[in-house]
C-alpha atoms as a PDB file:
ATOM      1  CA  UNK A   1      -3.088  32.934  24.144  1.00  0.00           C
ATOM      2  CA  UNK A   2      -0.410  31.994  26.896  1.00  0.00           C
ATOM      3  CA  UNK A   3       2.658  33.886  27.655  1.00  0.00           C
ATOM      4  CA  UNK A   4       6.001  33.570  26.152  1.00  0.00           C
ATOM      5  CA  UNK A   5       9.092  33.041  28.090  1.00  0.00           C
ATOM      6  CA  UNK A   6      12.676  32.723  27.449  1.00  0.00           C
ATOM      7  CA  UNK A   7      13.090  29.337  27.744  1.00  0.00           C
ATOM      8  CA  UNK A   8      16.611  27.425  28.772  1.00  0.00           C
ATOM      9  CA  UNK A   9      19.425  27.800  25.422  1.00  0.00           C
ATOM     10  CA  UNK A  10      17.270  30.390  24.059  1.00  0.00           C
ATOM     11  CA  UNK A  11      14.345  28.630  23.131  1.00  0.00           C
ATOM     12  CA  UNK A  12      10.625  30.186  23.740  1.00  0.00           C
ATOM     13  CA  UNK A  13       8.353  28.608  25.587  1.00  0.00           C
ATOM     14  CA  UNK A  14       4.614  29.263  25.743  1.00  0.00           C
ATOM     15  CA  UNK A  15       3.143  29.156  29.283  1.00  0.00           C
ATOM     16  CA  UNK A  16      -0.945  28.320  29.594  1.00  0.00           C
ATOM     17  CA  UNK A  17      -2.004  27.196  25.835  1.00  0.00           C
ATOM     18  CA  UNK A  18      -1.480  26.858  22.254  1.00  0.00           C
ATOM     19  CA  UNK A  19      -2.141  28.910  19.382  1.00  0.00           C
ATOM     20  CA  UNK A  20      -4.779  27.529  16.943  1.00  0.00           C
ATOM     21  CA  UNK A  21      -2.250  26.782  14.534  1.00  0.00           C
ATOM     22  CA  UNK A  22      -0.059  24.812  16.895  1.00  0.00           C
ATOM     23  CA  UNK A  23      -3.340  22.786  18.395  1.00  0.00           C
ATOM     24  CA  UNK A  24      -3.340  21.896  14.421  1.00  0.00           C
ATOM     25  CA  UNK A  25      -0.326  21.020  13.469  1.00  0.00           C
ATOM     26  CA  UNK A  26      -0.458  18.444  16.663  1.00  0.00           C
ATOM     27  CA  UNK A  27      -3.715  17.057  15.630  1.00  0.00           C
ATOM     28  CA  UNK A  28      -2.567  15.940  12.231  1.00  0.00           C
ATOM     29  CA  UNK A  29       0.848  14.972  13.662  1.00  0.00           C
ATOM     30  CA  UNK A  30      -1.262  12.408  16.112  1.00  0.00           C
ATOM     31  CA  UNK A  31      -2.685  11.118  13.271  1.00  0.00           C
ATOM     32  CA  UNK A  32       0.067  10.549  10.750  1.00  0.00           C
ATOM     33  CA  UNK A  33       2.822   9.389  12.870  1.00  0.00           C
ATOM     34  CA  UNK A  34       1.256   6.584  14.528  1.00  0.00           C
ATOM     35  CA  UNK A  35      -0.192   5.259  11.239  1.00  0.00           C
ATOM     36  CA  UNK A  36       3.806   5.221   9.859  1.00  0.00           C
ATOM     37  CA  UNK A  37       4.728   3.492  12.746  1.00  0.00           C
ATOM     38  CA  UNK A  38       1.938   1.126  12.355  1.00  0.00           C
ATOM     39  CA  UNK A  39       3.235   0.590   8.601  1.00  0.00           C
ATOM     40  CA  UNK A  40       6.877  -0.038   9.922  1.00  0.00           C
ATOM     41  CA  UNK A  41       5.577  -3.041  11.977  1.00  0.00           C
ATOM     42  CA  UNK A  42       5.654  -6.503  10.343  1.00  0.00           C
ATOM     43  CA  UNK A  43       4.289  -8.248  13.062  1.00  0.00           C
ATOM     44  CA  UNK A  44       1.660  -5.256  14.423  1.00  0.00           C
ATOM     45  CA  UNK A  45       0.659  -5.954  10.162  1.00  0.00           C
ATOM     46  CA  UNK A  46      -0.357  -9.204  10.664  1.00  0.00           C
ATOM     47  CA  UNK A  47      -2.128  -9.561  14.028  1.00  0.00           C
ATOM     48  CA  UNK A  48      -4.092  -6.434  13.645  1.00  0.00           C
ATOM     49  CA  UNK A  49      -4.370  -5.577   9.804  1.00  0.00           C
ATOM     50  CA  UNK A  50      -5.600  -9.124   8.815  1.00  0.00           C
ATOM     51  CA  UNK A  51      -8.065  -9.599  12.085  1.00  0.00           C
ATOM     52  CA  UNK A  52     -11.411  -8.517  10.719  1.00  0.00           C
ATOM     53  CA  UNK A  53     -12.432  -7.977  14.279  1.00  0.00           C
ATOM     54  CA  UNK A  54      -9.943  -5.812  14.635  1.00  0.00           C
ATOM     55  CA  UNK A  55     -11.328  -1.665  14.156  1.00  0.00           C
ATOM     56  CA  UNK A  56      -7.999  -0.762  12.440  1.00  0.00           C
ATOM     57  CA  UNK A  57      -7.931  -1.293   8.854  1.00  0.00           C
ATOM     58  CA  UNK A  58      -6.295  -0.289   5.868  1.00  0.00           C
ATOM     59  CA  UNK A  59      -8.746   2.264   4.814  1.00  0.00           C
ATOM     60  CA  UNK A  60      -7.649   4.331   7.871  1.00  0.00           C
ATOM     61  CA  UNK A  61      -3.787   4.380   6.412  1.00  0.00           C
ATOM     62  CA  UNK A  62      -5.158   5.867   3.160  1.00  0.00           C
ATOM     63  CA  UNK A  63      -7.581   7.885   4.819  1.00  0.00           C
ATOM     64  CA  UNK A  64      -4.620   9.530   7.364  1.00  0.00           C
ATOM     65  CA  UNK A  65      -1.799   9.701   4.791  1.00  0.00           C
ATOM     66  CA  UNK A  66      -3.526  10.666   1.843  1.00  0.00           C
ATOM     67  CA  UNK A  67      -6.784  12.450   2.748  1.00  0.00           C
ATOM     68  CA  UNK A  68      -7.217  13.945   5.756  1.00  0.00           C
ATOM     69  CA  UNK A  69      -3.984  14.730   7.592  1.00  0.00           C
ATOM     70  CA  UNK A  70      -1.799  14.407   4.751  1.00  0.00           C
ATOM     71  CA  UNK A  71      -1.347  14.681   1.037  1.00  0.00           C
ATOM     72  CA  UNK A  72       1.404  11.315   0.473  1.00  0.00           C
ATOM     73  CA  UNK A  73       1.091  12.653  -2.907  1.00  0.00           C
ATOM     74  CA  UNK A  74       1.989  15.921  -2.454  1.00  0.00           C
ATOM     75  CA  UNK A  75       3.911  15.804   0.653  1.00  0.00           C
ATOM     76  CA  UNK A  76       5.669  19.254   0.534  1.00  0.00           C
ATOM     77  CA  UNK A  77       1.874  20.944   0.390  1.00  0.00           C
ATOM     78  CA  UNK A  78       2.096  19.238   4.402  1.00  0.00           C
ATOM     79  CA  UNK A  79       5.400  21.102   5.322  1.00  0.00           C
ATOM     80  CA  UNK A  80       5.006  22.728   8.426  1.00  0.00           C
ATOM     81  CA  UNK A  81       1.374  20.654   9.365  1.00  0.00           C
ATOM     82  CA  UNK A  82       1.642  17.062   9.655  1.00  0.00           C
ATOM     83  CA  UNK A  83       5.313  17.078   8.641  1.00  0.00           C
ATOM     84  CA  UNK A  84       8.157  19.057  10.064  1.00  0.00           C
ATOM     85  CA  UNK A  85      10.741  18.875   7.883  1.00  0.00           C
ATOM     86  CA  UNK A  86      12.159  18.324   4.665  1.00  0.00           C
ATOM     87  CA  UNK A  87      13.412  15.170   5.476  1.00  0.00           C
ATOM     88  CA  UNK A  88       9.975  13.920   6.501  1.00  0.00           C
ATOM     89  CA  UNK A  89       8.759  14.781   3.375  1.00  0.00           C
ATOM     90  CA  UNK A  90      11.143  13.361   1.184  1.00  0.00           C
ATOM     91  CA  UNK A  91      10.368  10.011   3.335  1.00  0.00           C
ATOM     92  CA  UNK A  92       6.500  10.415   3.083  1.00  0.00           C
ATOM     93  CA  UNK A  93       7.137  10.832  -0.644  1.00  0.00           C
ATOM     94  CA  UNK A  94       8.582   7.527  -0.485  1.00  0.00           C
ATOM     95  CA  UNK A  95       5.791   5.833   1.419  1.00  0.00           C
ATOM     96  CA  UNK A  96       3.403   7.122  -0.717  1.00  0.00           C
ATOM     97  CA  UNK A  97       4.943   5.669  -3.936  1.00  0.00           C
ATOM     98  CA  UNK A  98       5.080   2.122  -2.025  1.00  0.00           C
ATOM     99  CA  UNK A  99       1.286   2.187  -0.627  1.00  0.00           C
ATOM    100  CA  UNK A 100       0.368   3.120  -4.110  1.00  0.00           C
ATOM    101  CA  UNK A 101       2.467   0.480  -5.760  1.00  0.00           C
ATOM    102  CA  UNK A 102       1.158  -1.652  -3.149  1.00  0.00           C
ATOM    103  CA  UNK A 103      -2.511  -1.298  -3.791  1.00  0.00           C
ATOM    104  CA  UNK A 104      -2.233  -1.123  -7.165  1.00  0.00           C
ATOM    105  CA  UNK A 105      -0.917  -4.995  -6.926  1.00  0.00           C
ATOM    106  CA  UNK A 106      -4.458  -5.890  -4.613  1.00  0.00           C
ATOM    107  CA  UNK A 107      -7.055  -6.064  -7.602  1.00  0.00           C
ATOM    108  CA  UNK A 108      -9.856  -6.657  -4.613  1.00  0.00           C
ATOM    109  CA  UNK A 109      -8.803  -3.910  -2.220  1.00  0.00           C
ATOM    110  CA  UNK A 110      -8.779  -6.105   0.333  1.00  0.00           C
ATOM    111  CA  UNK A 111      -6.450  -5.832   3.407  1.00  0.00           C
ATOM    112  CA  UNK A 112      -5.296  -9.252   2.952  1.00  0.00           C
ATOM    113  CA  UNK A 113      -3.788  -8.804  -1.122  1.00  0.00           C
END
């Protein structure tokens, strides 16, 4: 554990590490934020989503937001982890209704419906 300093308008700062929770909380943020930004992205959609060459699918969205670093379901269970406030989780709430709207219009399951 590093030491804590008074940092500039009273914040703390932490000085040679993290705490395990914090290493946590930033390993399910790395996850979930670039996968909304992804989702916000028309164009980054259709060059990467629909090129079955391409690694990145729609499994990993589902996978990110609803299984492993996040709960779109339940957002406010990810209060504090993957989302920081209640805001966020109000908008992942949102997301989540859409993606399941979404894929309950794709019959298939394919990235393409």
């Amino acid at each position: 554990m590093g030491k804590l300093l008074r940092g500039s308008r009273s914040r703390i700062v932490r000085v040679g590490g993290v705490s395990e929770g914090e290493r946590r909380i930033a390993n399910h943020r790395v996850h979930v934020v670039p996968v909304v930004l992804a989702l916000a992205n028309p164009s980054w959609q259709r060059d990467v989503r629909l090129d079955s060459s391409v690694f990145e699918n729609l499994d990993h969205v589902f996978h990110a937001l609803f299984d492993d670093f996040c709960d779109a379901d339940e957002p406010e269970r990810c209060l504090g982890i993957s989302l920081r406030t209640a805001e966020e989780v109000a908008l992942m709430r949102e997301l989540g209704v859409a993606i399941s709207a979404a894929g309950g219009e794709a019959p298939g399951g394919t990235d393409v419906e």
